[in-house]
C-alpha atoms as a PDB file:
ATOM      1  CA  UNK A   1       0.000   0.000   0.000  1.00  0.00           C
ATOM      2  CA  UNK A   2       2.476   2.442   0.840  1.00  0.00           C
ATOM      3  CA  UNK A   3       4.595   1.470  -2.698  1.00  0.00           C
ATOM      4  CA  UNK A   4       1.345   3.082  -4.116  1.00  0.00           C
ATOM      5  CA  UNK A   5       0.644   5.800  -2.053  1.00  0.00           C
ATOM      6  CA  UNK A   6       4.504   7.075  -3.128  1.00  0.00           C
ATOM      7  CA  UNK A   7       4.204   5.766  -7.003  1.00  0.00           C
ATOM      8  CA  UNK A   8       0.555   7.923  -7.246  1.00  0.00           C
ATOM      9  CA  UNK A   9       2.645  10.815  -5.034  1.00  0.00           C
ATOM     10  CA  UNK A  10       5.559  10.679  -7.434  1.00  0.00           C
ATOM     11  CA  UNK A  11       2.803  10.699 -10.431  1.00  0.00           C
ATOM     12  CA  UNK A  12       1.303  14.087  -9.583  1.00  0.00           C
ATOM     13  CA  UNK A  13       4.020  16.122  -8.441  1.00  0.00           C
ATOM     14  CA  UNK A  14       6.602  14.628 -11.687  1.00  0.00           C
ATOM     15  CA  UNK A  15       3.763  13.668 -14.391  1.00  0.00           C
ATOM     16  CA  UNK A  16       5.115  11.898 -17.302  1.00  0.00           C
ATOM     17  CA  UNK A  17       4.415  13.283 -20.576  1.00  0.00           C
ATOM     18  CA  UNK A  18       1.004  13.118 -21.806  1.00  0.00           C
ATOM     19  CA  UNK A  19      -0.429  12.007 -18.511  1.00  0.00           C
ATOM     20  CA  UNK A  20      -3.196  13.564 -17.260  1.00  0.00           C
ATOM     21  CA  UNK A  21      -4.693  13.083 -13.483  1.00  0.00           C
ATOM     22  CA  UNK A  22      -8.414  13.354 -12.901  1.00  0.00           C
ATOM     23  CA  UNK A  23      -9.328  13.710  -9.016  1.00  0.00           C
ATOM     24  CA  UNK A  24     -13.403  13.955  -8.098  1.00  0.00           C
ATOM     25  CA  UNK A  25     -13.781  16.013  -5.201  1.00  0.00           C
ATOM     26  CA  UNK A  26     -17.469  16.311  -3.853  1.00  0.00           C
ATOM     27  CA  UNK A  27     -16.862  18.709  -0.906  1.00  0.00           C
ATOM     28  CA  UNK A  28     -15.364  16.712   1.462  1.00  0.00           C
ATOM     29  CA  UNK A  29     -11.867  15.936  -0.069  1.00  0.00           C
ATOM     30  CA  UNK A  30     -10.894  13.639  -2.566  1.00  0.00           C
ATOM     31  CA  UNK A  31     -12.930  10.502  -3.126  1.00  0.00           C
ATOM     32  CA  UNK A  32     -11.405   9.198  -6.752  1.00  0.00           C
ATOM     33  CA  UNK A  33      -9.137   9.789  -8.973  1.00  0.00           C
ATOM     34  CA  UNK A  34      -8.499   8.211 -12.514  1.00  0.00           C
ATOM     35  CA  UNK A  35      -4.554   8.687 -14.764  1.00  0.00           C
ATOM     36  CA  UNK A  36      -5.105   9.089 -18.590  1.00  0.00           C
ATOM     37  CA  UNK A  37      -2.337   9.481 -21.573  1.00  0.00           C
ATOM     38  CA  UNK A  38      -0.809   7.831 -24.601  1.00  0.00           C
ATOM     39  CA  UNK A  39      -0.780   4.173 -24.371  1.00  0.00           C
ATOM     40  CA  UNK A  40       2.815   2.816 -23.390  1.00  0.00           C
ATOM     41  CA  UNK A  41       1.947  -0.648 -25.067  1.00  0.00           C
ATOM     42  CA  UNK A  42       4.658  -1.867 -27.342  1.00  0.00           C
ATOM     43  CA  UNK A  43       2.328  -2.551 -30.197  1.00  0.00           C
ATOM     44  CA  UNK A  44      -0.166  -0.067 -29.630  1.00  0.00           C
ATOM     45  CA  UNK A  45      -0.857   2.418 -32.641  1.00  0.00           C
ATOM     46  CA  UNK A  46      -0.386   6.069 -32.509  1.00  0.00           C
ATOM     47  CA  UNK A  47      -3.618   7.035 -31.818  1.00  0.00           C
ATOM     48  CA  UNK A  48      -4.374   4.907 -28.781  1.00  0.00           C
ATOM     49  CA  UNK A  49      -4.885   6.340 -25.547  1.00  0.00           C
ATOM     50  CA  UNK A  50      -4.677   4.441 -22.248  1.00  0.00           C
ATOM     51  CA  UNK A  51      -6.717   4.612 -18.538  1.00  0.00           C
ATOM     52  CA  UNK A  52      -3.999   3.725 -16.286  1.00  0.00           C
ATOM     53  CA  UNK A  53      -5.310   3.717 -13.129  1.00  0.00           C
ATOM     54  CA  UNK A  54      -9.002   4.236 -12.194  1.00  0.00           C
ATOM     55  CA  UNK A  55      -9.853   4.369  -8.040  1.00  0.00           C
ATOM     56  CA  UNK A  56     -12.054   5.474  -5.832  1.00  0.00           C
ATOM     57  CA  UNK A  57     -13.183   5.460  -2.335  1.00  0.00           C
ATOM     58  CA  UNK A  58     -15.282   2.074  -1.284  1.00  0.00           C
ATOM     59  CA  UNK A  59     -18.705   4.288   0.117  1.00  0.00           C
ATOM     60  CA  UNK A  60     -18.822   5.769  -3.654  1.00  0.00           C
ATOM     61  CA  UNK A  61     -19.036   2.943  -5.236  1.00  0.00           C
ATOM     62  CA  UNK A  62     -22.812   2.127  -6.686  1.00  0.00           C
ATOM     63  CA  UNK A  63     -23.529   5.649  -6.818  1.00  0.00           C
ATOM     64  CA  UNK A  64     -22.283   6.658 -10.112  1.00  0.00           C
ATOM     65  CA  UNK A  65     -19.345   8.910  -9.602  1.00  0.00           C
ATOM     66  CA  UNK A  66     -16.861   5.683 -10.975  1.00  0.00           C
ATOM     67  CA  UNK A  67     -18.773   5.711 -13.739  1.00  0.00           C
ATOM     68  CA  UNK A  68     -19.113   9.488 -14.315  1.00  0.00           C
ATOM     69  CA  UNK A  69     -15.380   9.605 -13.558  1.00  0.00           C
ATOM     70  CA  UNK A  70     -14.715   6.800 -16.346  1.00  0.00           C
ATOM     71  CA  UNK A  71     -16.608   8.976 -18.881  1.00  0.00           C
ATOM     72  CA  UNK A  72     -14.818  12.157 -17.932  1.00  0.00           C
ATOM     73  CA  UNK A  73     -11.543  10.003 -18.862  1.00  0.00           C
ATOM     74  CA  UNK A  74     -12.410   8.357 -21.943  1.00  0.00           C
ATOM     75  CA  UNK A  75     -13.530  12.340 -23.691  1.00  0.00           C
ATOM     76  CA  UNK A  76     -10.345  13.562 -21.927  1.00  0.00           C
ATOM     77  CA  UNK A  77      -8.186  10.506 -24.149  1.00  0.00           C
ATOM     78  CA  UNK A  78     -10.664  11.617 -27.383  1.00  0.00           C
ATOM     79  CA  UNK A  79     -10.233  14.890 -26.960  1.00  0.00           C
ATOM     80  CA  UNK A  80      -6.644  14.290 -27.372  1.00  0.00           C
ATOM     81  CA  UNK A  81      -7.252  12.282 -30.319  1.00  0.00           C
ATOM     82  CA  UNK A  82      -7.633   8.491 -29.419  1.00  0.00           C
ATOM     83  CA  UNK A  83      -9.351   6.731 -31.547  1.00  0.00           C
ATOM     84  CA  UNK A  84      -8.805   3.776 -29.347  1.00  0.00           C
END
Protein backbone atom coordinates (compact mmCIF):
# COMPACT_ATOMS: atom_id res chain seq x y z
CA UNK A 1 0.00 0.00 0.00
CA UNK A 2 2.48 2.44 0.84
CA UNK A 3 4.60 1.47 -2.70
CA UNK A 4 1.34 3.08 -4.12
CA UNK A 5 0.64 5.80 -2.05
CA UNK A 6 4.50 7.07 -3.13
CA UNK A 7 4.20 5.77 -7.00
CA UNK A 8 0.55 7.92 -7.25
CA UNK A 9 2.65 10.81 -5.03
CA UNK A 10 5.56 10.68 -7.43
CA UNK A 11 2.80 10.70 -10.43
CA UNK A 12 1.30 14.09 -9.58
CA UNK A 13 4.02 16.12 -8.44
CA UNK A 14 6.60 14.63 -11.69
CA UNK A 15 3.76 13.67 -14.39
CA UNK A 16 5.11 11.90 -17.30
CA UNK A 17 4.42 13.28 -20.58
CA UNK A 18 1.00 13.12 -21.81
CA UNK A 19 -0.43 12.01 -18.51
CA UNK A 20 -3.20 13.56 -17.26
CA UNK A 21 -4.69 13.08 -13.48
CA UNK A 22 -8.41 13.35 -12.90
CA UNK A 23 -9.33 13.71 -9.02
CA UNK A 24 -13.40 13.95 -8.10
CA UNK A 25 -13.78 16.01 -5.20
CA UNK A 26 -17.47 16.31 -3.85
CA UNK A 27 -16.86 18.71 -0.91
CA UNK A 28 -15.36 16.71 1.46
CA UNK A 29 -11.87 15.94 -0.07
CA UNK A 30 -10.89 13.64 -2.57
CA UNK A 31 -12.93 10.50 -3.13
CA UNK A 32 -11.41 9.20 -6.75
CA UNK A 33 -9.14 9.79 -8.97
CA UNK A 34 -8.50 8.21 -12.51
CA UNK A 35 -4.55 8.69 -14.76
CA UNK A 36 -5.11 9.09 -18.59
CA UNK A 37 -2.34 9.48 -21.57
CA UNK A 38 -0.81 7.83 -24.60
CA UNK A 39 -0.78 4.17 -24.37
CA UNK A 40 2.81 2.82 -23.39
CA UNK A 41 1.95 -0.65 -25.07
CA UNK A 42 4.66 -1.87 -27.34
CA UNK A 43 2.33 -2.55 -30.20
CA UNK A 44 -0.17 -0.07 -29.63
CA UNK A 45 -0.86 2.42 -32.64
CA UNK A 46 -0.39 6.07 -32.51
CA UNK A 47 -3.62 7.04 -31.82
CA UNK A 48 -4.37 4.91 -28.78
CA UNK A 49 -4.89 6.34 -25.55
CA UNK A 50 -4.68 4.44 -22.25
CA UNK A 51 -6.72 4.61 -18.54
CA UNK A 52 -4.00 3.73 -16.29
CA UNK A 53 -5.31 3.72 -13.13
CA UNK A 54 -9.00 4.24 -12.19
CA UNK A 55 -9.85 4.37 -8.04
CA UNK A 56 -12.05 5.47 -5.83
CA UNK A 57 -13.18 5.46 -2.34
CA UNK A 58 -15.28 2.07 -1.28
CA UNK A 59 -18.71 4.29 0.12
CA UNK A 60 -18.82 5.77 -3.65
CA UNK A 61 -19.04 2.94 -5.24
CA UNK A 62 -22.81 2.13 -6.69
CA UNK A 63 -23.53 5.65 -6.82
CA UNK A 64 -22.28 6.66 -10.11
CA UNK A 65 -19.34 8.91 -9.60
CA UNK A 66 -16.86 5.68 -10.97
CA UNK A 67 -18.77 5.71 -13.74
CA UNK A 68 -19.11 9.49 -14.31
CA UNK A 69 -15.38 9.61 -13.56
CA UNK A 70 -14.71 6.80 -16.35
CA UNK A 71 -16.61 8.98 -18.88
CA UNK A 72 -14.82 12.16 -17.93
CA UNK A 73 -11.54 10.00 -18.86
CA UNK A 74 -12.41 8.36 -21.94
CA UNK A 75 -13.53 12.34 -23.69
CA UNK A 76 -10.34 13.56 -21.93
CA UNK A 77 -8.19 10.51 -24.15
CA UNK A 78 -10.66 11.62 -27.38
CA UNK A 79 -10.23 14.89 -26.96
CA UNK A 80 -6.64 14.29 -27.37
CA UNK A 81 -7.25 12.28 -30.32
CA UNK A 82 -7.63 8.49 -29.42
CA UNK A 83 -9.35 6.73 -31.55
CA UNK A 84 -8.80 3.78 -29.35
Amino acid sequence: MEDRLEQHRRSLEEPRAGWTTWVVDEGSGPVGFAVTGPSEDADAGEHTGELYAIYLEPDRLGTGTGRRLFEHAVEDLRSRGSTR
